[in-house]
PDB file of N, CA and C in Angstrom:
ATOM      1  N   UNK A   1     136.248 218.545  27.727  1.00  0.00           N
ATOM      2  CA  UNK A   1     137.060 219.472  28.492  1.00  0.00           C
ATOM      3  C   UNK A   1     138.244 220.003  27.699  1.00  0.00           C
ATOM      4  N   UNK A   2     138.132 220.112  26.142  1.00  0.00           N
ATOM      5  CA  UNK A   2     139.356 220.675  25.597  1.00  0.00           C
ATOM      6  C   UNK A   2     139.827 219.545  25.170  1.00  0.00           C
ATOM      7  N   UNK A   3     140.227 218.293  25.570  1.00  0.00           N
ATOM      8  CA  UNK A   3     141.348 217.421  25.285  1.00  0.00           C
ATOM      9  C   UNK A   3     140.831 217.176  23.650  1.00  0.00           C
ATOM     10  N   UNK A   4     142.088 216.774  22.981  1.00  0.00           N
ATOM     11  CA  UNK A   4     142.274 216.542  21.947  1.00  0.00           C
ATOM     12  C   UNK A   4     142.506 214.864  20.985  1.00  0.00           C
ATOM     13  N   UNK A   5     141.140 214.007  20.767  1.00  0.00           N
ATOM     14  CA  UNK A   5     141.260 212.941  20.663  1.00  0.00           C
ATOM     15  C   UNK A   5     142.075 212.092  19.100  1.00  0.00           C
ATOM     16  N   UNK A   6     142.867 210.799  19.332  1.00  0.00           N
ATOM     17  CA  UNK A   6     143.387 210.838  18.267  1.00  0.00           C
ATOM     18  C   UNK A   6     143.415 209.269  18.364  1.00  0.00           C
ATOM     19  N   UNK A   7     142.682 209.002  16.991  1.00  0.00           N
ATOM     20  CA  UNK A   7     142.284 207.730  16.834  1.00  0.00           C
ATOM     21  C   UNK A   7     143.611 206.418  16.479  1.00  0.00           C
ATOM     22  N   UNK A   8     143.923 205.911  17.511  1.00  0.00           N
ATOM     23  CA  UNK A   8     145.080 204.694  16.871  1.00  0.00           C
ATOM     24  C   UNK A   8     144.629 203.542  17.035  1.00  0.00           C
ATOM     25  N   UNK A   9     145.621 202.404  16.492  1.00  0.00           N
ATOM     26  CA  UNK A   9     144.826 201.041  16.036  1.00  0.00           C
ATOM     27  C   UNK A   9     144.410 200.418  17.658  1.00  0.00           C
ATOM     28  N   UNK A  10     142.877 200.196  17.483  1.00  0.00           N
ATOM     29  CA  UNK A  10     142.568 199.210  18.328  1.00  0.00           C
ATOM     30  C   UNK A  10     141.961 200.244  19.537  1.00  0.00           C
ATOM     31  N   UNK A  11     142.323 201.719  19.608  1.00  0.00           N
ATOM     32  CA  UNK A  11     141.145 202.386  20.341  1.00  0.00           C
ATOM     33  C   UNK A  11     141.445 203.580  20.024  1.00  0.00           C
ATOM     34  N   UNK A  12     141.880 204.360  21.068  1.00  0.00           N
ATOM     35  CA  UNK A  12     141.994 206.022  20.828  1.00  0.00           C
ATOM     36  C   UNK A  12     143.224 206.415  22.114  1.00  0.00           C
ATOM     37  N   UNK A  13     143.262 207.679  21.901  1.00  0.00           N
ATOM     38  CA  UNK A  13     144.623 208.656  22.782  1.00  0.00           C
ATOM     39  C   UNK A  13     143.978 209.925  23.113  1.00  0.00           C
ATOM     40  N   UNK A  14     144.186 210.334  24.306  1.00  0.00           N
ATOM     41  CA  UNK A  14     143.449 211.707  24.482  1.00  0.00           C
ATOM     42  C   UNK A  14     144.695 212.802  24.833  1.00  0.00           C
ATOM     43  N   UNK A  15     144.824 213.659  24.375  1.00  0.00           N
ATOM     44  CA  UNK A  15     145.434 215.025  25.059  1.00  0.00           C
ATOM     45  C   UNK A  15     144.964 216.076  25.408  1.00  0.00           C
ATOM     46  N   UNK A  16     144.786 215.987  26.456  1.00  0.00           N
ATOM     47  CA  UNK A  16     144.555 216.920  27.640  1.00  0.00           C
ATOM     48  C   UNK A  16     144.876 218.255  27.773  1.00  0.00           C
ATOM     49  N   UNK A  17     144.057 218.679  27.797  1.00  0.00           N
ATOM     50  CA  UNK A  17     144.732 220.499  28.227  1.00  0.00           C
ATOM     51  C   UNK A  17     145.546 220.569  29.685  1.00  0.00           C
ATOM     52  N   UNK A  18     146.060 221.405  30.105  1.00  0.00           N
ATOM     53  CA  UNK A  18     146.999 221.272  31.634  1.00  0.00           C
ATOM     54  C   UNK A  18     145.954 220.868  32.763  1.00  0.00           C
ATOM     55  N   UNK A  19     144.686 221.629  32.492  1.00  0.00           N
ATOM     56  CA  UNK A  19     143.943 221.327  33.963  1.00  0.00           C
ATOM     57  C   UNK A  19     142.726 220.496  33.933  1.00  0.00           C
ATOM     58  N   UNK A  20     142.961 219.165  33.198  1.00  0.00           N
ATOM     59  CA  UNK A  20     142.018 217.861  33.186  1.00  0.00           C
ATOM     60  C   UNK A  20     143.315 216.736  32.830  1.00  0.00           C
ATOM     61  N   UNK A  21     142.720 215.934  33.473  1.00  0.00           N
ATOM     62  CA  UNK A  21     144.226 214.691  33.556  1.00  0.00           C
ATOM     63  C   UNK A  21     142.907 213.479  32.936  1.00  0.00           C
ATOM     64  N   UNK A  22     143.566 212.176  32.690  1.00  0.00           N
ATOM     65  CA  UNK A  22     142.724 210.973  32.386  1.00  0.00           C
ATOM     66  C   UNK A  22     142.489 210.707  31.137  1.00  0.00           C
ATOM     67  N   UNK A  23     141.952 209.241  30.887  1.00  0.00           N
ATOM     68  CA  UNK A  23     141.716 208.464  29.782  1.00  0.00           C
ATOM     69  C   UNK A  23     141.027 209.352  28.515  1.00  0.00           C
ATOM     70  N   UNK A  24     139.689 209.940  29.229  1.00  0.00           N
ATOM     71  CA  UNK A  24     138.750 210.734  28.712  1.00  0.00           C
ATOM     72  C   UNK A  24     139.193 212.389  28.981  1.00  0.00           C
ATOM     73  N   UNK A  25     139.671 212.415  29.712  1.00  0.00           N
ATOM     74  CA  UNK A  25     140.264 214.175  30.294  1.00  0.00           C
ATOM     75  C   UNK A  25     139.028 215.141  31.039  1.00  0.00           C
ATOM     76  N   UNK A  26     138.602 213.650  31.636  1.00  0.00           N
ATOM     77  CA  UNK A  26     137.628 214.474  32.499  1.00  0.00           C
ATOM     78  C   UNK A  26     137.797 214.438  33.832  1.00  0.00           C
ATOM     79  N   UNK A  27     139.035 214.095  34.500  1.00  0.00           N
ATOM     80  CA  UNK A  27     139.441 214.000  35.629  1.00  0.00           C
ATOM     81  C   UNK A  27     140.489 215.523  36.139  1.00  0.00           C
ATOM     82  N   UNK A  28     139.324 216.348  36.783  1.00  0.00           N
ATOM     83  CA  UNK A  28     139.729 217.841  37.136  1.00  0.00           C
ATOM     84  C   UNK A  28     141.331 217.390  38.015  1.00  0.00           C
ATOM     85  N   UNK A  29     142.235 218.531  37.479  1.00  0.00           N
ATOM     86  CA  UNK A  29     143.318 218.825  38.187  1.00  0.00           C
ATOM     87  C   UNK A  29     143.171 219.860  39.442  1.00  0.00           C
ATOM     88  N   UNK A  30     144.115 219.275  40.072  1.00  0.00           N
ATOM     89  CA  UNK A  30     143.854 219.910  41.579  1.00  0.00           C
ATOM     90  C   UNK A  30     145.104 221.381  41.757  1.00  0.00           C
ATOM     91  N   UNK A  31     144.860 222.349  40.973  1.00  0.00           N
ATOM     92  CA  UNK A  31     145.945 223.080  40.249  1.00  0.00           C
ATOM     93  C   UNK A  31     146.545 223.702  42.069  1.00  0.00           C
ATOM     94  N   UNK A  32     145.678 223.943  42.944  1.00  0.00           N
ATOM     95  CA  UNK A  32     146.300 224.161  44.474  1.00  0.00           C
ATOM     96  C   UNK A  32     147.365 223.508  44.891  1.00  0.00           C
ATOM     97  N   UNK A  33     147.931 221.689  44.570  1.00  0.00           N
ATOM     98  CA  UNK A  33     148.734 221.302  45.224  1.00  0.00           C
ATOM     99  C   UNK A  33     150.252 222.163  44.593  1.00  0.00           C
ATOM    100  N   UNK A  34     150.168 222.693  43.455  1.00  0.00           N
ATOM    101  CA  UNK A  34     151.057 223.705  43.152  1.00  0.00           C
ATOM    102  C   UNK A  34     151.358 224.850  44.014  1.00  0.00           C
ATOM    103  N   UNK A  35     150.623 225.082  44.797  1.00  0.00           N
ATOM    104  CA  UNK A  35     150.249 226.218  45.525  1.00  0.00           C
ATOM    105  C   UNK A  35     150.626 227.796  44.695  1.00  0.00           C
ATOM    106  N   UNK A  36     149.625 227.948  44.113  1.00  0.00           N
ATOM    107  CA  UNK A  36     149.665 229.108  42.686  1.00  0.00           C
ATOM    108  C   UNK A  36     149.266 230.747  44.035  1.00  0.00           C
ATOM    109  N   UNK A  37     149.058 230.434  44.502  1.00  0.00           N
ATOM    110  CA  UNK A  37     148.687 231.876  45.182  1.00  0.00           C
ATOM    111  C   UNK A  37     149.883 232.250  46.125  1.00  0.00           C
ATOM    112  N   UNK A  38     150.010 233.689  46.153  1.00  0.00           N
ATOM    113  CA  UNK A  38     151.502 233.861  46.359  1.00  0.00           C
ATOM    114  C   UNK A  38     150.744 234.843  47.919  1.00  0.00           C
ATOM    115  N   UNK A  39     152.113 235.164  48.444  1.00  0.00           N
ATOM    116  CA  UNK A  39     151.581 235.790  49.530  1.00  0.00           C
ATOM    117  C   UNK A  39     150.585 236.168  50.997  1.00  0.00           C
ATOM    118  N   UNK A  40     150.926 234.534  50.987  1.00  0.00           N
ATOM    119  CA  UNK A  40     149.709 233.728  51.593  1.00  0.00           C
ATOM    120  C   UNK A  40     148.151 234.439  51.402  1.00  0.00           C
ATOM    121  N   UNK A  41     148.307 234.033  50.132  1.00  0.00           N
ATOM    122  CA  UNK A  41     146.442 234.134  49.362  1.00  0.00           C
ATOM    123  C   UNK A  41     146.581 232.348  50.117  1.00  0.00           C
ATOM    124  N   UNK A  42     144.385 232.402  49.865  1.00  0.00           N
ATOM    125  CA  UNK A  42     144.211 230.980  50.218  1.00  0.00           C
ATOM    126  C   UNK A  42     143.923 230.481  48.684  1.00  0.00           C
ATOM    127  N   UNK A  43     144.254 229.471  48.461  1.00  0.00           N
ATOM    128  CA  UNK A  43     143.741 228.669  47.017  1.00  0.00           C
ATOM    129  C   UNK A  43     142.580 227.821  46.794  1.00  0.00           C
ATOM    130  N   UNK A  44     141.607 228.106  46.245  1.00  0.00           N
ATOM    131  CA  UNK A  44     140.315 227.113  46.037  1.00  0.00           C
ATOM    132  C   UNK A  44     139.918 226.272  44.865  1.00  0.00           C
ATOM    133  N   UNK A  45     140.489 225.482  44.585  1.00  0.00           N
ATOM    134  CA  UNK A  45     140.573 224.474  43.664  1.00  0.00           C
ATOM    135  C   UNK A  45     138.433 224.537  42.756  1.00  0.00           C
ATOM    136  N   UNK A  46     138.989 224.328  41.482  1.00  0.00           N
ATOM    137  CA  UNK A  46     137.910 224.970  40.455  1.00  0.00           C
ATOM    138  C   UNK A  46     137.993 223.633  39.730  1.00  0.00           C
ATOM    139  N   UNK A  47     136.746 223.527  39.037  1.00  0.00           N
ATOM    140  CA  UNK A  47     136.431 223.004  37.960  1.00  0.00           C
ATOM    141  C   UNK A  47     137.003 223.112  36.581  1.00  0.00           C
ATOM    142  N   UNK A  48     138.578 223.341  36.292  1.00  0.00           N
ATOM    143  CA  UNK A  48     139.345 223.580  35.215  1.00  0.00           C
ATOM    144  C   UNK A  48     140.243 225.212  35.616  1.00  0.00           C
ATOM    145  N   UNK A  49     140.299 224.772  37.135  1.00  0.00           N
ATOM    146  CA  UNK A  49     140.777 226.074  37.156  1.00  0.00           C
ATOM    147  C   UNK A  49     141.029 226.499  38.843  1.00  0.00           C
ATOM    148  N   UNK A  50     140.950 227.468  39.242  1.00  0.00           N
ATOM    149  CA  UNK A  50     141.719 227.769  40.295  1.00  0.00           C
ATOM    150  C   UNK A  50     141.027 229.457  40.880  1.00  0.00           C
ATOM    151  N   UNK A  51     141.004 229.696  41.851  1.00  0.00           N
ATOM    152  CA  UNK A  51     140.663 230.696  42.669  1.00  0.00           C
ATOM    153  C   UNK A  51     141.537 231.290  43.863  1.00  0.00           C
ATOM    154  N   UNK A  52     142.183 232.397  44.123  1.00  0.00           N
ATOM    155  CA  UNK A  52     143.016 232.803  44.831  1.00  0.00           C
ATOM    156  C   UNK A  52     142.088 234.001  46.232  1.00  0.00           C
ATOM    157  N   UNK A  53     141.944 233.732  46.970  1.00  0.00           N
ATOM    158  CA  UNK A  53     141.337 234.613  47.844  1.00  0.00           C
ATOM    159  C   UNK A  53     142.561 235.197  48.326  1.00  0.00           C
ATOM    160  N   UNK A  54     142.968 236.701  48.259  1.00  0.00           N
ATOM    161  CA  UNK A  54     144.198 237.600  48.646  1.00  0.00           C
ATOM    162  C   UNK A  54     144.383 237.706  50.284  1.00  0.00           C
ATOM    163  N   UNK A  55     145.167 237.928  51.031  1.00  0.00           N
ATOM    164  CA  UNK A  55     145.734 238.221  51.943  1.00  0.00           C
ATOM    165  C   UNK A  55     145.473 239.996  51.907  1.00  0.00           C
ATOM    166  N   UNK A  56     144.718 240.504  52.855  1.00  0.00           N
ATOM    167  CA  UNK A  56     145.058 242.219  53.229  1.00  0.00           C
ATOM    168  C   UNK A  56     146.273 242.800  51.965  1.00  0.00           C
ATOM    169  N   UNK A  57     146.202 243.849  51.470  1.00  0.00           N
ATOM    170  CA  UNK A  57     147.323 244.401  50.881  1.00  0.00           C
ATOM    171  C   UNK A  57     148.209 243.812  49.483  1.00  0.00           C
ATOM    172  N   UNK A  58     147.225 242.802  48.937  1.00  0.00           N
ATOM    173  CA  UNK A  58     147.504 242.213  48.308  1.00  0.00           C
ATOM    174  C   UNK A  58     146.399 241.853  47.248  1.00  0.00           C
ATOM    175  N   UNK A  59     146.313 241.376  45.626  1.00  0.00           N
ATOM    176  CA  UNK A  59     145.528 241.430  44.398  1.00  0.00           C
ATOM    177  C   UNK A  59     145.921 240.545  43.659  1.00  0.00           C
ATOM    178  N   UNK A  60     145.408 240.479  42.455  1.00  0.00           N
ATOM    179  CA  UNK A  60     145.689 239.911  41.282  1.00  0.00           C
ATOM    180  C   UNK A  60     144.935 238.199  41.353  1.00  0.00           C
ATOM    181  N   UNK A  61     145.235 238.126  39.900  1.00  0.00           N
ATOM    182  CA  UNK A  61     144.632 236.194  39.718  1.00  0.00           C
ATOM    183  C   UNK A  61     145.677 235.121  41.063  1.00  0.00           C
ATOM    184  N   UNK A  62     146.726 235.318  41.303  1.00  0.00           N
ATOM    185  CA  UNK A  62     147.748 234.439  42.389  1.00  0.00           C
ATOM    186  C   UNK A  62     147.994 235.456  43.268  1.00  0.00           C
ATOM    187  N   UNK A  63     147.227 236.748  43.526  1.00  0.00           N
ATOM    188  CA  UNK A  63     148.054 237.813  44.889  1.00  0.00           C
ATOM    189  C   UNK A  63     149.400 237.980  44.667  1.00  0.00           C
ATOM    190  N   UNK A  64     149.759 237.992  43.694  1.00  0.00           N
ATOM    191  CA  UNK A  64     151.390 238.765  43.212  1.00  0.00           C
ATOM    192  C   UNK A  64     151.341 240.394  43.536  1.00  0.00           C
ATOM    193  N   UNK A  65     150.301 241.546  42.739  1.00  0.00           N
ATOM    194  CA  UNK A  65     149.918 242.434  42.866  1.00  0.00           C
ATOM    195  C   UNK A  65     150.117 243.116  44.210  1.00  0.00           C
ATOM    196  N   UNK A  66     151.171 243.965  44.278  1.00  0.00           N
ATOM    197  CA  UNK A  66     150.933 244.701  46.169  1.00  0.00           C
ATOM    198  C   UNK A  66     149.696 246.025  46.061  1.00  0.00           C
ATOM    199  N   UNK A  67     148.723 245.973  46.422  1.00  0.00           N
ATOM    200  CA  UNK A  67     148.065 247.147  46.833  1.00  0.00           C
ATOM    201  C   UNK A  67     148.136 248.105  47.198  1.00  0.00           C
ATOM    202  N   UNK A  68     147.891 249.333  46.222  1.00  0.00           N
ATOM    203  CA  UNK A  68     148.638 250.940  46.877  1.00  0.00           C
ATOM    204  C   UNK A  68     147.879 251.158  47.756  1.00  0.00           C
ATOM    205  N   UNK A  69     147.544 250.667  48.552  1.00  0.00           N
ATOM    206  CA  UNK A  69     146.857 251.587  49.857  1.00  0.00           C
ATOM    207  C   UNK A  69     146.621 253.317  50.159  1.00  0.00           C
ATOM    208  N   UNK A  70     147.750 253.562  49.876  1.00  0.00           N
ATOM    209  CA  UNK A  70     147.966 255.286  49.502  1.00  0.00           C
ATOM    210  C   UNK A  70     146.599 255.977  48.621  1.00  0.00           C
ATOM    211  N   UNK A  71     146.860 255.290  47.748  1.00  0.00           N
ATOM    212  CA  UNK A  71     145.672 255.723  46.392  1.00  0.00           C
ATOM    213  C   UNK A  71     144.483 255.233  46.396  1.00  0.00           C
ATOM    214  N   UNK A  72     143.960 254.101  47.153  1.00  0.00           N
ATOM    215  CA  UNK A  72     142.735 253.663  47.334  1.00  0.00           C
ATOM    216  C   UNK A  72     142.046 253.778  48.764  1.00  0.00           C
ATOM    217  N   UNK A  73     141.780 255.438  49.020  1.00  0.00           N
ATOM    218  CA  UNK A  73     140.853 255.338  49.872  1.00  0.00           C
ATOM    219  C   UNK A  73     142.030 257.257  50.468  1.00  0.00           C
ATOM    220  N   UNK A  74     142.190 256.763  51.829  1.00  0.00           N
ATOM    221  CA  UNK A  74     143.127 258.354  52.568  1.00  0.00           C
ATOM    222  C   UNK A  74     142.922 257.192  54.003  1.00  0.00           C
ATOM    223  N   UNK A  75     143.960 256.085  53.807  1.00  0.00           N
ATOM    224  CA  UNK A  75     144.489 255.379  55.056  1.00  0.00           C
ATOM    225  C   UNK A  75     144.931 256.449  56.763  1.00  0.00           C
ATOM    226  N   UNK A  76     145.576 257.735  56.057  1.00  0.00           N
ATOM    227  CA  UNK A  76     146.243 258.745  56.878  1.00  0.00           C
ATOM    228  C   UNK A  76     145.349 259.765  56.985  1.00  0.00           C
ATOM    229  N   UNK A  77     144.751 259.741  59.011  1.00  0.00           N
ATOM    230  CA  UNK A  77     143.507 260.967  59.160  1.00  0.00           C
ATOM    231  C   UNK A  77     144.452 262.092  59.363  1.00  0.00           C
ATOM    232  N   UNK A  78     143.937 263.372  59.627  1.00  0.00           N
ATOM    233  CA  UNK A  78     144.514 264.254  60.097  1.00  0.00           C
ATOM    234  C   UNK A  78     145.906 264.522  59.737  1.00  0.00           C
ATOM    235  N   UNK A  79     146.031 265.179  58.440  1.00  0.00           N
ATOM    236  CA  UNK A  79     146.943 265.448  57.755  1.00  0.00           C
ATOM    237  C   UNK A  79     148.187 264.662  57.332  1.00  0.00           C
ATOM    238  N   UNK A  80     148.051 263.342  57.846  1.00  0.00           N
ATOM    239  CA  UNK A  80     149.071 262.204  57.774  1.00  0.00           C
ATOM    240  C   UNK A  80     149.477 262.209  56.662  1.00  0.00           C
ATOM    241  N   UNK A  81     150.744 262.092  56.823  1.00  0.00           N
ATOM    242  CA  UNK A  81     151.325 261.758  55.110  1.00  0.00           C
ATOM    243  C   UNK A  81     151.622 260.172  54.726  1.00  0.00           C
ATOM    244  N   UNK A  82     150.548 259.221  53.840  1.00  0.00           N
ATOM    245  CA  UNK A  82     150.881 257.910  53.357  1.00  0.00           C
ATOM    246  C   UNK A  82     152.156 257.471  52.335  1.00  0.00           C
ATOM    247  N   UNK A  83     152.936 256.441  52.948  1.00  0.00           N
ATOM    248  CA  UNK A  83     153.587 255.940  52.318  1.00  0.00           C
ATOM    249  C   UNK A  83     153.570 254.700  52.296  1.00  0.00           C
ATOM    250  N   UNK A  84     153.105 254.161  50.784  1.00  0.00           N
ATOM    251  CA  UNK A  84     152.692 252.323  50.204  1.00  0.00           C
ATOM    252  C   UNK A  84     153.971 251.492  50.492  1.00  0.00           C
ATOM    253  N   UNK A  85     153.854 250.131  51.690  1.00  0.00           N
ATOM    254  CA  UNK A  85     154.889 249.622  51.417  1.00  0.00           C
ATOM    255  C   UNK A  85     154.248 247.774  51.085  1.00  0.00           C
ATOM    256  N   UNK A  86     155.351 247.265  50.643  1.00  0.00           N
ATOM    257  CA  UNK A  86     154.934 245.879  50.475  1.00  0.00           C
ATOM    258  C   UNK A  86     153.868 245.502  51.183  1.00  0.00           C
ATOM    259  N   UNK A  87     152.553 245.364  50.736  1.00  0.00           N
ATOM    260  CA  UNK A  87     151.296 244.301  51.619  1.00  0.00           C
ATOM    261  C   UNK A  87     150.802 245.068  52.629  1.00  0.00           C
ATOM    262  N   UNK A  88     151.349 246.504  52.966  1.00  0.00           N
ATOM    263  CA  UNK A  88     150.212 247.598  53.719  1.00  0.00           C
ATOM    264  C   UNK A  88     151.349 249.156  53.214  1.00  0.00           C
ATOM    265  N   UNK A  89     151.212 249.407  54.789  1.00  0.00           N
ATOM    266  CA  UNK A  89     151.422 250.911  54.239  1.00  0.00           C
ATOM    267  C   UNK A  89     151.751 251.749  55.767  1.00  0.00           C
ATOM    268  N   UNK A  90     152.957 252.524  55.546  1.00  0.00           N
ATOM    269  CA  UNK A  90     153.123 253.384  57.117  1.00  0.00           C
ATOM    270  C   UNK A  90     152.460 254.948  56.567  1.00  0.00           C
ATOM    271  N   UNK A  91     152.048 255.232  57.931  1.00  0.00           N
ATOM    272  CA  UNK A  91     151.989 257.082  57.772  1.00  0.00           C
ATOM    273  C   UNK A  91     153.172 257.244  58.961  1.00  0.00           C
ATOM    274  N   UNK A  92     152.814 258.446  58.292  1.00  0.00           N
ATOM    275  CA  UNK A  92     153.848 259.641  58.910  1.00  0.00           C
ATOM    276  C   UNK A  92     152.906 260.947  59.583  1.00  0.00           C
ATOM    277  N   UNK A  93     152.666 260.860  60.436  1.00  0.00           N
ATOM    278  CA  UNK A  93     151.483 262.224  61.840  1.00  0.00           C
ATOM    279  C   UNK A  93     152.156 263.318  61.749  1.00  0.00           C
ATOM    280  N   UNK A  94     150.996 264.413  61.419  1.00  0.00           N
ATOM    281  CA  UNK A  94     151.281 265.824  61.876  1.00  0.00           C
ATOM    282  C   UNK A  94     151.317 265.694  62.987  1.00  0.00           C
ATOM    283  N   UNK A  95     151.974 266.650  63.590  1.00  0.00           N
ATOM    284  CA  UNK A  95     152.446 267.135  64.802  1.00  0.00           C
ATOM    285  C   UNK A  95     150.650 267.420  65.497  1.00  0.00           C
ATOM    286  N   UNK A  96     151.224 266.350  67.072  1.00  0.00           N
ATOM    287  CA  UNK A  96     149.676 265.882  67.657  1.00  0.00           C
ATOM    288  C   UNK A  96     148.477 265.358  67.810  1.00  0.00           C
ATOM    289  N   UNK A  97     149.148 264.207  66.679  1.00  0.00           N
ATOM    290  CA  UNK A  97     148.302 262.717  65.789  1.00  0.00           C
ATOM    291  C   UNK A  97     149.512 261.653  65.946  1.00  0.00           C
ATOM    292  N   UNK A  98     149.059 259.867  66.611  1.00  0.00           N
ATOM    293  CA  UNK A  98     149.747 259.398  66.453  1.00  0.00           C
ATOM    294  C   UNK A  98     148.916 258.314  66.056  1.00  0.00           C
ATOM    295  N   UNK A  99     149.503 257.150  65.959  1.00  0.00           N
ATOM    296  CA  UNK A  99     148.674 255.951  65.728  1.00  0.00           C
ATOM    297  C   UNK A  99     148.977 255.279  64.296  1.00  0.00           C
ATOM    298  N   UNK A 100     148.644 254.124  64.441  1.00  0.00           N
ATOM    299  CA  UNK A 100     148.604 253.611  63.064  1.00  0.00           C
ATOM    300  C   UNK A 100     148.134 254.385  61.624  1.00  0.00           C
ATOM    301  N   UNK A 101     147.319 255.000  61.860  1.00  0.00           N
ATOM    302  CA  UNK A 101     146.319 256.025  61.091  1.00  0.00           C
ATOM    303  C   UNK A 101     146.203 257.446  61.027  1.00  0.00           C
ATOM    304  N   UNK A 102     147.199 257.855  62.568  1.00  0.00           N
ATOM    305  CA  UNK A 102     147.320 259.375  62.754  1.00  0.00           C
ATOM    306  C   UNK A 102     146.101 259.533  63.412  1.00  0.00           C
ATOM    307  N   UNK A 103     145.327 258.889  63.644  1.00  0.00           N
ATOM    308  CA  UNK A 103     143.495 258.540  64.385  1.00  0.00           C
ATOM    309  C   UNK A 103     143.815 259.519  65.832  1.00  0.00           C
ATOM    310  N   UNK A 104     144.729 259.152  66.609  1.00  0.00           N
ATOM    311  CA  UNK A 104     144.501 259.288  67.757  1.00  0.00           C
ATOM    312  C   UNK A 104     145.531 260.747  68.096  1.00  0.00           C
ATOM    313  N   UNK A 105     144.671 261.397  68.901  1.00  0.00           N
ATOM    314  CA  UNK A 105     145.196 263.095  69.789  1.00  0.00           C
ATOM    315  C   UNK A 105     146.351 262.689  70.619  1.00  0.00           C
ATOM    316  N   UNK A 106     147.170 263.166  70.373  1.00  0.00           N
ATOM    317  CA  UNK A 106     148.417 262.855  70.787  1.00  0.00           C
ATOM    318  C   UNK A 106     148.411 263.993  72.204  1.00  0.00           C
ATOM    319  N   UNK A 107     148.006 263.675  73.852  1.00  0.00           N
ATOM    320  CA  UNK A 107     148.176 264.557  74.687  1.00  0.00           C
ATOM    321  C   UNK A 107     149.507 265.135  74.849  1.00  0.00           C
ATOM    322  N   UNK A 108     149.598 266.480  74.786  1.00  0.00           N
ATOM    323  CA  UNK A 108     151.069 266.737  74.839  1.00  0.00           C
ATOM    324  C   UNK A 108     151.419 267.484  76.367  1.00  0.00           C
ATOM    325  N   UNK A 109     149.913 267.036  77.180  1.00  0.00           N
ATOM    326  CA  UNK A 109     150.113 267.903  77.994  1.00  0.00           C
ATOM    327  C   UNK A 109     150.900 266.840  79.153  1.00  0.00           C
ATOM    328  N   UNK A 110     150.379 265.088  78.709  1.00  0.00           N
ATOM    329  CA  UNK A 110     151.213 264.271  79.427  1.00  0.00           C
ATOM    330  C   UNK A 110     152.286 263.860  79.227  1.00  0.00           C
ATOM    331  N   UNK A 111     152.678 264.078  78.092  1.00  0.00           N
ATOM    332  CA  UNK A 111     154.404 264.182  77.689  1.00  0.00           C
ATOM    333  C   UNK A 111     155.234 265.212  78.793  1.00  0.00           C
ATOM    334  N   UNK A 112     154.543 266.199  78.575  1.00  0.00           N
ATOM    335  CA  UNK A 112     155.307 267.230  79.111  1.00  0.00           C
ATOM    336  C   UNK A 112     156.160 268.251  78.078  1.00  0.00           C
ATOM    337  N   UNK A 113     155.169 267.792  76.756  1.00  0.00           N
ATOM    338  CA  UNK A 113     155.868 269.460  75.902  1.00  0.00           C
ATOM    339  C   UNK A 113     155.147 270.156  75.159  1.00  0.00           C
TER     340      UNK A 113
END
């Protein structure tokens, strides 16, 4: 597993790379109890290593990365104007679109204007 063996009197010494611990350095580190994933990613502990499953709006090897939402895809229907914020993203509705998405017909006849 990487470790680095070094012969002294009467047996041997192993050094270990960071993510194998033990005599031999074959005892996998559990690199999650660190909790390496940021942004409530979930962490899945690896065989010399580590796996970050992201949270919505979020990327990278630990989910550090915020996701432009803006630029990957047209979040905003009906002429909405997108603006990327930390871990999602607001629009802004043309006039007679509201909603998270600008999705929905804004009746203006039950407003009253």
């Amino acid at each position: 597993n990487g470790g680095t063996c070094t012969n002294i009197y009467g047996g041997f010494n192993c050094s270990c790379p960071a993510t194998f611990t033990g005599r031999n350095c074959s005892s996998d580190v559990n690199e999650c109890l660190t909790t390496p994933c940021q942004n409530d990613g979930t962490c899945t502990n690896t065989y010399g290593g580590f796996n970050c499953t992201c949270a919505v709006g979020f990327t990278g090897m630990d989910c550090s990365l915020d996701v432009n939402e803006c630029t990957s895809g047209t979040p905003c229907r009906n002429g909405g104007t997108c603006t990327n914020t930390y871990g999602g993203f607001n629009c802004t509705c043309a006039v007679g679109f509201t909603g998270k998405n600008c999705s929905l017909d804004f009746n203006e006849c039950i407003s009253g204007t």
